[in-house]
N, C-alpha and C. Protein backbone atom coordinates (compact mmCIF):
# COMPACT_ATOMS: atom_id res chain seq x y z
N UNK A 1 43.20 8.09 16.41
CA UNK A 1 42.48 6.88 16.70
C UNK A 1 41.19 7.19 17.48
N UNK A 2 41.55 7.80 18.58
CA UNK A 2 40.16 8.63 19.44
C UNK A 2 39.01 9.08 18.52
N UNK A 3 39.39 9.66 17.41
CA UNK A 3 39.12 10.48 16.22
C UNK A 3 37.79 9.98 15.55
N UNK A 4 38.34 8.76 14.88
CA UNK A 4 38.18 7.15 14.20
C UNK A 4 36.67 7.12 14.47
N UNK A 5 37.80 6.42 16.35
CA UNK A 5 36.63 6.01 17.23
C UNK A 5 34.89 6.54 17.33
N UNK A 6 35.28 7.75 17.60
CA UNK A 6 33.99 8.78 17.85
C UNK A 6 33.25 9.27 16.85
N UNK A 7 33.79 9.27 15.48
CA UNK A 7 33.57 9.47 14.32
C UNK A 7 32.50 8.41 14.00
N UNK A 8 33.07 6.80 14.46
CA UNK A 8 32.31 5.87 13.90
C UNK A 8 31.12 5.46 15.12
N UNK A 9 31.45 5.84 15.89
CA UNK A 9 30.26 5.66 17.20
C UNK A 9 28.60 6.73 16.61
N UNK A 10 29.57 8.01 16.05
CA UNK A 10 28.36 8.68 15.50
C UNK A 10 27.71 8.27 14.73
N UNK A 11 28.58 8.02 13.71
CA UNK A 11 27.75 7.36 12.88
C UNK A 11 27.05 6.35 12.52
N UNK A 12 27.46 5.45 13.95
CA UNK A 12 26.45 4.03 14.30
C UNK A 12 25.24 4.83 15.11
N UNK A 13 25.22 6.12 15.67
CA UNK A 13 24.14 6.70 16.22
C UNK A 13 23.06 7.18 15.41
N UNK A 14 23.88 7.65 14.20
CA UNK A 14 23.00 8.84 13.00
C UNK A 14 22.00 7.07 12.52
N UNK A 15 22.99 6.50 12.36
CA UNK A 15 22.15 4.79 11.20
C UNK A 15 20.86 4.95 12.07
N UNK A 16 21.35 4.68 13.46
CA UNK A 16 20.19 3.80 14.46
C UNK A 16 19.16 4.95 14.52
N UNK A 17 19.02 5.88 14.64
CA UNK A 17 17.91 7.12 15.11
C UNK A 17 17.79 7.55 13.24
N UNK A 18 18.25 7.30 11.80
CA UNK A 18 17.29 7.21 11.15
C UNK A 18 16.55 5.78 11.28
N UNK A 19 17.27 5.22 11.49
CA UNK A 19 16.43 3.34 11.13
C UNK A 19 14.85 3.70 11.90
N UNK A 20 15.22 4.33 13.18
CA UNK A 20 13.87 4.25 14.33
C UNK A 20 13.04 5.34 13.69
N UNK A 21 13.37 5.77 13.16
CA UNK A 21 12.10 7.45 12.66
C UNK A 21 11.61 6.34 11.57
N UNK A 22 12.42 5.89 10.59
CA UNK A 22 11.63 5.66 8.87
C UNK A 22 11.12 4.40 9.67
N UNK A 23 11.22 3.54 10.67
CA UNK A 23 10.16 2.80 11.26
C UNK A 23 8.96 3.10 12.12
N UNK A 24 9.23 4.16 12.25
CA UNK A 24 8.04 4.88 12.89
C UNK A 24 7.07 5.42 11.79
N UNK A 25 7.79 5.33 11.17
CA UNK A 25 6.88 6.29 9.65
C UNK A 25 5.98 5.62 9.35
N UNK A 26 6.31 4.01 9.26
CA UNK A 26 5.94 2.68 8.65
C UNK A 26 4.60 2.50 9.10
N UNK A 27 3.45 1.96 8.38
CA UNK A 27 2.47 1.34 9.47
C UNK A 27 2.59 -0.24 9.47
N UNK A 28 1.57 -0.64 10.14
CA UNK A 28 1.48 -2.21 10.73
C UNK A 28 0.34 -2.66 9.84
N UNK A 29 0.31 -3.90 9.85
CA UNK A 29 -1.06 -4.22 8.96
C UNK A 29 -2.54 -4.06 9.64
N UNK A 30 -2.16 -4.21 10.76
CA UNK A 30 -3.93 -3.44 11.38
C UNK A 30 -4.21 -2.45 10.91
N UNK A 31 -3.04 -1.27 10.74
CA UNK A 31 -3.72 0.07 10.15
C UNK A 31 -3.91 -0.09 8.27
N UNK A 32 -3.12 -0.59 7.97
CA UNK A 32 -3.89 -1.08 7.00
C UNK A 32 -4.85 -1.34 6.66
N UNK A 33 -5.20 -2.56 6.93
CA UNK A 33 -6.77 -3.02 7.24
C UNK A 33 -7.95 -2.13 7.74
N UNK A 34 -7.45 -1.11 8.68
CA UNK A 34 -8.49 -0.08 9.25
C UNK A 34 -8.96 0.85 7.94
N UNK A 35 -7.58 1.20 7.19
CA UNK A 35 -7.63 2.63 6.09
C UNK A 35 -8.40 1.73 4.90
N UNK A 36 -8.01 0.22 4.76
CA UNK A 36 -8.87 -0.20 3.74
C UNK A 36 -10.32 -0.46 4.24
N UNK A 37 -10.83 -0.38 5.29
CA UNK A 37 -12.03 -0.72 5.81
C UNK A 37 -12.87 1.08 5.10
N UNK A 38 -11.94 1.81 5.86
CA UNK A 38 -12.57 3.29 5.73
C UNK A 38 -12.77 3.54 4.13
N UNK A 39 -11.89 3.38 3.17
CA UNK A 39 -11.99 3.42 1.55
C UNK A 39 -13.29 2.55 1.38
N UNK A 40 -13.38 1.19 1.60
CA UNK A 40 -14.60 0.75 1.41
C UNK A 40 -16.47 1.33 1.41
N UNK A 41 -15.74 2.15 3.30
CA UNK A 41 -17.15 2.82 3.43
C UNK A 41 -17.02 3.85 2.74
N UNK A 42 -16.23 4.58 2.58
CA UNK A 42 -16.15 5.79 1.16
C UNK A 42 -16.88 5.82 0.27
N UNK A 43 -16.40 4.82 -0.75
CA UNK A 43 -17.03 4.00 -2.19
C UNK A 43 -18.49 3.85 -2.14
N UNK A 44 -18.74 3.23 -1.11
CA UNK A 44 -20.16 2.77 -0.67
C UNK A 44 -21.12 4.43 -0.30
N UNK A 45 -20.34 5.12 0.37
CA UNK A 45 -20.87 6.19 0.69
C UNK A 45 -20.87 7.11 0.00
N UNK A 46 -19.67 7.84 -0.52
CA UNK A 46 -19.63 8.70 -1.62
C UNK A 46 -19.87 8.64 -3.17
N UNK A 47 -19.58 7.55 -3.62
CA UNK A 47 -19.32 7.10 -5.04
C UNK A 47 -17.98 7.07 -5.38
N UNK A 48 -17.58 6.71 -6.31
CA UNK A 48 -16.17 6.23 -7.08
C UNK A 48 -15.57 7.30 -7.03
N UNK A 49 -15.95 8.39 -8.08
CA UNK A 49 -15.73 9.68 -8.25
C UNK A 49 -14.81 10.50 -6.94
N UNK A 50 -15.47 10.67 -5.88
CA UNK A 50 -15.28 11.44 -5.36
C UNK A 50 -14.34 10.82 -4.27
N UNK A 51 -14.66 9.34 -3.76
CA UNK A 51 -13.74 8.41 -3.17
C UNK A 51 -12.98 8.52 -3.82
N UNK A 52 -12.06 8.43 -4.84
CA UNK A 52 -11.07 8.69 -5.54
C UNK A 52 -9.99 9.76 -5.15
N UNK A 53 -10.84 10.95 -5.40
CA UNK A 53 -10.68 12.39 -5.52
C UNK A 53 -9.60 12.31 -3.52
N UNK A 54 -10.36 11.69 -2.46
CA UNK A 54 -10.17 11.66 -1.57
C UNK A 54 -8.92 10.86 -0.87
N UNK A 55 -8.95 10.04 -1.72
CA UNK A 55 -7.78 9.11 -1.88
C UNK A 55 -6.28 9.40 -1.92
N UNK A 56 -6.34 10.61 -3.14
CA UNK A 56 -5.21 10.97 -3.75
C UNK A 56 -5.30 12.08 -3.09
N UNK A 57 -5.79 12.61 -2.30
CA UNK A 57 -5.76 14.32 -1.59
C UNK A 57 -4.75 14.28 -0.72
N UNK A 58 -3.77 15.10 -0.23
CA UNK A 58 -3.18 15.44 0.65
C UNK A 58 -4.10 15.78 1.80
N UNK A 59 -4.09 14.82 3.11
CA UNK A 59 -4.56 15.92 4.34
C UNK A 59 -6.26 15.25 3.75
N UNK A 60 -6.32 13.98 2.76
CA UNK A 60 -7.71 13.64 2.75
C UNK A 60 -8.09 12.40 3.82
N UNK A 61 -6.94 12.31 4.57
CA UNK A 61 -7.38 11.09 5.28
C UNK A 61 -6.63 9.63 4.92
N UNK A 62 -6.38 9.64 3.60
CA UNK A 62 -6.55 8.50 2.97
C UNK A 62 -4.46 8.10 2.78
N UNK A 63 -3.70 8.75 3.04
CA UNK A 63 -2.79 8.72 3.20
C UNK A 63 -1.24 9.15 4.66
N UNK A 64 -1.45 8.07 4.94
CA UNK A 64 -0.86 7.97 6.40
C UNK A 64 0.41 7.09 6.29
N UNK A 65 1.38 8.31 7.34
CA UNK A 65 2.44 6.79 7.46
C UNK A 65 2.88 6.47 5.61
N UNK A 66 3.23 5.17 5.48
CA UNK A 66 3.32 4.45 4.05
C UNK A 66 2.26 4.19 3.53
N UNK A 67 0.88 4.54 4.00
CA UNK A 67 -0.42 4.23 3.65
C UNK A 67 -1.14 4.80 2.71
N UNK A 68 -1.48 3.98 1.76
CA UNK A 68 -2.45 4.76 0.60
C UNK A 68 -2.83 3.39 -0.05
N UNK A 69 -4.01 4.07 -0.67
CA UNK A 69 -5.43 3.14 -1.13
C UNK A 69 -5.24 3.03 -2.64
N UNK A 70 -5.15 2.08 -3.27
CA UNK A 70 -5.26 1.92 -4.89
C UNK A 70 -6.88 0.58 -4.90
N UNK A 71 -6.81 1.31 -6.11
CA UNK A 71 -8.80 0.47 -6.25
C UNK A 71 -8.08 -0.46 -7.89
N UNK A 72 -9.31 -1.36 -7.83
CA UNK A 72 -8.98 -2.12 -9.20
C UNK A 72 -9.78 -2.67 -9.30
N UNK A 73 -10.29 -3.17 -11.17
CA UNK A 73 -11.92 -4.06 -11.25
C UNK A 73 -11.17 -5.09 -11.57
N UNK A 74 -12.50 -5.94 -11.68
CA UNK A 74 -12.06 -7.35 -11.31
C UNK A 74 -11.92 -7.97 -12.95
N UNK A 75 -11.47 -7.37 -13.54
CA UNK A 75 -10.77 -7.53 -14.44
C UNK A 75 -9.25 -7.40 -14.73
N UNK A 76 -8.65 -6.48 -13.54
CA UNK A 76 -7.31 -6.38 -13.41
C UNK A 76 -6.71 -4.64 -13.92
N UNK A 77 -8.13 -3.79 -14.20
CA UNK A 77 -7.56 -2.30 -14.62
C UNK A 77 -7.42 -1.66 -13.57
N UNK A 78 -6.21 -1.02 -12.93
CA UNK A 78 -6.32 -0.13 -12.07
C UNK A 78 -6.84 1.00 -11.96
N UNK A 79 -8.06 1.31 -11.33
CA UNK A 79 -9.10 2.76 -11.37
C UNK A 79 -8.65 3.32 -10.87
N UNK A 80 -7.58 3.64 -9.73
CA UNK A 80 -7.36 4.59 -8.69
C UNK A 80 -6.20 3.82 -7.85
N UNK A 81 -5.11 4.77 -7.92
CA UNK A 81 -3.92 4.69 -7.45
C UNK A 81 -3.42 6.16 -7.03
N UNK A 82 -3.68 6.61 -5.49
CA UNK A 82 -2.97 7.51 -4.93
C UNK A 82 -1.65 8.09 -4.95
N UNK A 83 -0.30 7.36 -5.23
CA UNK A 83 0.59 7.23 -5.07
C UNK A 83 1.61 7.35 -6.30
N UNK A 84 0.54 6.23 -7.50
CA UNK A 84 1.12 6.31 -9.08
C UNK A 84 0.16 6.49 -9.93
N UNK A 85 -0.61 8.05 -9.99
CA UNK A 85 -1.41 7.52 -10.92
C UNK A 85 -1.37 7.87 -12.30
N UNK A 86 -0.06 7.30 -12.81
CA UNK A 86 -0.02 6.67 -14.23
C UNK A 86 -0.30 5.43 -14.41
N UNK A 87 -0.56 4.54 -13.79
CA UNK A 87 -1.26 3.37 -13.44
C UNK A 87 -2.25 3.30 -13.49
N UNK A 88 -3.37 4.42 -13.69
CA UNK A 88 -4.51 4.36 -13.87
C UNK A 88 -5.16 4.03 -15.34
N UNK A 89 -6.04 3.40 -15.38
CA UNK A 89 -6.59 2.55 -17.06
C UNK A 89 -5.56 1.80 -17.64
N UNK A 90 -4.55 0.90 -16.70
CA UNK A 90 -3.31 0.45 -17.16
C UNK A 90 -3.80 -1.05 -16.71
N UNK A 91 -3.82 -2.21 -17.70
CA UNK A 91 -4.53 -3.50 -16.83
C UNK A 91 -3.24 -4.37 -16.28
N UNK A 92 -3.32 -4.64 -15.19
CA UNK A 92 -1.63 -5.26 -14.42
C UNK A 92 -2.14 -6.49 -13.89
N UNK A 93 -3.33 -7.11 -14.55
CA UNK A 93 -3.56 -8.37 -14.20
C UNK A 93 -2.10 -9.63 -14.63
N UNK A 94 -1.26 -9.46 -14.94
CA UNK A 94 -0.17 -10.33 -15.33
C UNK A 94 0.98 -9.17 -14.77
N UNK A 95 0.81 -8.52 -13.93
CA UNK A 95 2.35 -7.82 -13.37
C UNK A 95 2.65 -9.81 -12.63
N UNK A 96 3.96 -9.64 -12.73
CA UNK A 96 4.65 -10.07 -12.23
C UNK A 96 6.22 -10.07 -11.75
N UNK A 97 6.55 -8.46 -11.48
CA UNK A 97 7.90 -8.32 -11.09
C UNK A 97 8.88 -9.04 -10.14
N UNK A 98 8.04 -8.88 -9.21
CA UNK A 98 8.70 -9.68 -7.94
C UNK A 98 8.54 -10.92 -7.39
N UNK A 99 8.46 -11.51 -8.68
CA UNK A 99 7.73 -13.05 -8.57
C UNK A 99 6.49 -13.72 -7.73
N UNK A 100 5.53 -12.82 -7.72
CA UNK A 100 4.22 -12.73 -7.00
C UNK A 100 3.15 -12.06 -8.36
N UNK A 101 2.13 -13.01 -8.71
CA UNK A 101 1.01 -12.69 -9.28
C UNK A 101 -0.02 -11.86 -8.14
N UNK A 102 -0.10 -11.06 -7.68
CA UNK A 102 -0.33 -10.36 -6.84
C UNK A 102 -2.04 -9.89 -6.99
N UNK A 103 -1.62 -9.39 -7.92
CA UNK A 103 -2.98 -8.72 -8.60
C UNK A 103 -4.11 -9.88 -9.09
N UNK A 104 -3.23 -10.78 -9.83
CA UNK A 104 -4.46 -12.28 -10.14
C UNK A 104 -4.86 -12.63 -8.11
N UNK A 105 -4.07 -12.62 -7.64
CA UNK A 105 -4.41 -13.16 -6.04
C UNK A 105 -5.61 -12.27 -5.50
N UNK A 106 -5.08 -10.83 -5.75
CA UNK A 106 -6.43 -10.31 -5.11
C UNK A 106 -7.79 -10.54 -5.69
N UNK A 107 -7.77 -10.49 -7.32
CA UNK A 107 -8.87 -10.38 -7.62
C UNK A 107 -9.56 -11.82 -7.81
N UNK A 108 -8.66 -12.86 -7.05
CA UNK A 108 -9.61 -14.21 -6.63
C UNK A 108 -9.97 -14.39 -5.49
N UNK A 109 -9.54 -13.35 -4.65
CA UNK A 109 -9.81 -13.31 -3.50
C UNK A 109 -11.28 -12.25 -3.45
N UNK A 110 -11.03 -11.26 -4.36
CA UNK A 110 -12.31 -9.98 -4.35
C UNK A 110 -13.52 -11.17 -4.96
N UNK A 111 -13.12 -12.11 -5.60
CA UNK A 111 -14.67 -12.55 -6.09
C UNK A 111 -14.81 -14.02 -5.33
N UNK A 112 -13.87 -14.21 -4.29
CA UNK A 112 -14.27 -15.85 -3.60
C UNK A 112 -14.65 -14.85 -2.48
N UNK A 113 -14.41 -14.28 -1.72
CA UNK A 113 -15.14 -13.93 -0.54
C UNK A 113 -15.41 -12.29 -0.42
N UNK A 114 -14.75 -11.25 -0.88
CA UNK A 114 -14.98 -9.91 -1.33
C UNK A 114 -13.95 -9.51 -0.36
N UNK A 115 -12.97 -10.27 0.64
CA UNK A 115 -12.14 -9.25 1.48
C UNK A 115 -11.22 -10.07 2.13
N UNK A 116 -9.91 -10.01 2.42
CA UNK A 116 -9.31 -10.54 3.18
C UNK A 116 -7.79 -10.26 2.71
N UNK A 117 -6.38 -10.96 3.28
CA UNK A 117 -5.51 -10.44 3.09
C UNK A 117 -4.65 -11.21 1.90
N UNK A 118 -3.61 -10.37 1.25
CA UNK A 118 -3.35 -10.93 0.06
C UNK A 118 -1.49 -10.31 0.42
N UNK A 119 -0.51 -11.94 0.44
CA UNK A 119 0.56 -11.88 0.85
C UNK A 119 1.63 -11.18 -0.60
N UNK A 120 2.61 -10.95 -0.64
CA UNK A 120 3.28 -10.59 -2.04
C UNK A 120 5.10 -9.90 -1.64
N UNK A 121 5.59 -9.91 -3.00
CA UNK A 121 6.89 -8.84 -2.32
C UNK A 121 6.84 -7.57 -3.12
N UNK A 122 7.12 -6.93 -2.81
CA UNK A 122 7.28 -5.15 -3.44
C UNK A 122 8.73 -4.37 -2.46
N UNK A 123 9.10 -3.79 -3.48
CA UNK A 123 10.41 -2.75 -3.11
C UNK A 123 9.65 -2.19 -1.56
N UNK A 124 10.98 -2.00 -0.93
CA UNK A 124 10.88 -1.10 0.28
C UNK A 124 11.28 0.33 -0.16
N UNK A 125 10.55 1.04 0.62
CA UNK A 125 10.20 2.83 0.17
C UNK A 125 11.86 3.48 -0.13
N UNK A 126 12.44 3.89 -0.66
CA UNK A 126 13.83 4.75 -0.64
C UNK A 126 15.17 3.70 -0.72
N UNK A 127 14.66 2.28 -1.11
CA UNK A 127 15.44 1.49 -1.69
C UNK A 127 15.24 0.55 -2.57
N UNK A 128 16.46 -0.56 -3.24
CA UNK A 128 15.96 -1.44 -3.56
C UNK A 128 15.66 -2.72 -3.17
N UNK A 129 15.38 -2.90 -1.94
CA UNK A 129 15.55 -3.77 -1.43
C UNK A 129 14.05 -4.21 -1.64
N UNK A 130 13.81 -5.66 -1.94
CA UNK A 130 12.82 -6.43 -2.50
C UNK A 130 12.18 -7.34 -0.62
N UNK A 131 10.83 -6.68 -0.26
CA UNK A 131 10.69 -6.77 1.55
C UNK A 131 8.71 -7.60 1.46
N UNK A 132 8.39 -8.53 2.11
CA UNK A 132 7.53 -9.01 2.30
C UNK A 132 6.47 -8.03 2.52
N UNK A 133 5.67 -7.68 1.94
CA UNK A 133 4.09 -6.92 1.96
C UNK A 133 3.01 -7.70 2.21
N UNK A 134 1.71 -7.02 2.91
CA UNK A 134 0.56 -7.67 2.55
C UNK A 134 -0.51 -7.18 2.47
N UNK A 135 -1.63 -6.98 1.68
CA UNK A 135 -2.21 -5.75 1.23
C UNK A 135 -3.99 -6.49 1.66
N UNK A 136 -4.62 -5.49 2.81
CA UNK A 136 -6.12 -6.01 2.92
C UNK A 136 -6.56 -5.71 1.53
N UNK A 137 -8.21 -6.13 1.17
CA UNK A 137 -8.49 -5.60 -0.21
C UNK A 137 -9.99 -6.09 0.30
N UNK A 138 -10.76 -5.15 0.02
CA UNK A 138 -12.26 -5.33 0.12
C UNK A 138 -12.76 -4.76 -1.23
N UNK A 139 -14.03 -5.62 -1.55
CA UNK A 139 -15.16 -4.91 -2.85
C UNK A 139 -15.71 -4.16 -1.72
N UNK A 140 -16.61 -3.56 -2.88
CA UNK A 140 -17.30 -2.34 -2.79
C UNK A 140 -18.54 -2.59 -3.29
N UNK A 141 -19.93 -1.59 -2.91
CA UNK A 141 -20.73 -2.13 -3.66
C UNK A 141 -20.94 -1.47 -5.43
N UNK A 142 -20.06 -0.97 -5.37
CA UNK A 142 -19.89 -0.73 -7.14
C UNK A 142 -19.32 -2.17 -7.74
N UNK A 143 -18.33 -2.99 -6.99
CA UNK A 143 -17.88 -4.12 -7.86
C UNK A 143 -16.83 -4.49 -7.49
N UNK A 144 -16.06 -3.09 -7.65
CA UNK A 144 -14.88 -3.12 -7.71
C UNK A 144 -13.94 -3.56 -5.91
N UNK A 145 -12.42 -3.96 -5.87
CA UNK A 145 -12.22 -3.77 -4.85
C UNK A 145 -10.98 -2.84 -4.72
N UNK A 146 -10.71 -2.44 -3.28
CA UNK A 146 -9.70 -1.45 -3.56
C UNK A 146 -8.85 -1.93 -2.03
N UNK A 147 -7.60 -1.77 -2.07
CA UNK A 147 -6.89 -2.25 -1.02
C UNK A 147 -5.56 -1.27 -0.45
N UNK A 148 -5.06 -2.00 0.87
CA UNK A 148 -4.09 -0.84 1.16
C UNK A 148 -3.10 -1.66 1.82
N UNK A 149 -1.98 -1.80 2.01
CA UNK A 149 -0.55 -2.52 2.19
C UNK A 149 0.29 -2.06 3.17
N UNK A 150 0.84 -3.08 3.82
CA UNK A 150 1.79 -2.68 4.83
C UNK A 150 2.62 -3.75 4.74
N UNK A 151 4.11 -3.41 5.14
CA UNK A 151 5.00 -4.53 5.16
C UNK A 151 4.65 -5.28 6.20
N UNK A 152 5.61 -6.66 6.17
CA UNK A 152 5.31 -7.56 7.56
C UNK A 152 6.87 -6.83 8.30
């Protein structure tokens, strides 16, 4: 019974000290908003091309924490996706998995004001659990806008 006991105390210890690391991993939506601010000046600064290239780099900056930058025209083709890019030249203007038009939201948001936040649900990282997101998204002066997500 002692046995049981201590057995299951551990293993209420092992749950709680992973739960606190893969939340530490996590970012907040300020940093969000910061990494999509920085992609913006990228685009603007470097060009598409190479903002891209920077995006998807390991150790380029552009991936922190759960953080990474996917770009899209305002037509709904995804140009640049760090994370999946078989998604790239793929148009997901009508995704609708998780019962959120997501992608129509941003890109009425990229052409009513060029930036702000766009609410939605998407899987949580290493499960299936279906968890509230919300992704900044700014244009660029190429056109296009490109955004970056953090859970609430």
């Amino acid at each position: 019974m002692l046995r049981n006991l201590l057995a299951t105390a551990a293993l209420a210890l092992i749950s709680t000290t992973m739960s606190a690391a893969i939340a530490d991993e996590m970012a907040t939506p300020e940093e969000a908003k910061a990494m999509s601010q920085k992609a913006q000046a990228a685009v603007n600064e470097m060009g598409r091309d190479q903002a891209f290239a920077a995006f998807a780099a390991e150790g380029g900056g552009f991936r922190e924490k759960d953080l990474y930058v996917f770009c899209m025209d305002l037509d709904g083709v995804m140009l640049s996706h760090a994370i999946k890019p078989e998604l790239v030249g793929k148009n997901l203007l009508d995704f609708n998995k998780y019962g959120d038009e997501l992608f129509k939201d941003m890109i009425a948001l990229a052409k009513s004001s060029g930036e702000g936040w766009v609410d939605y649900k998407w899987p949580y990282p290493g499960t299936d659990e279906v968890r509230e997101k919300t992704s900044y998204v700014m244009t660029n002066k190429e056109g296009f806008f490109c955004g970056v997500g953090a859970y609430k």
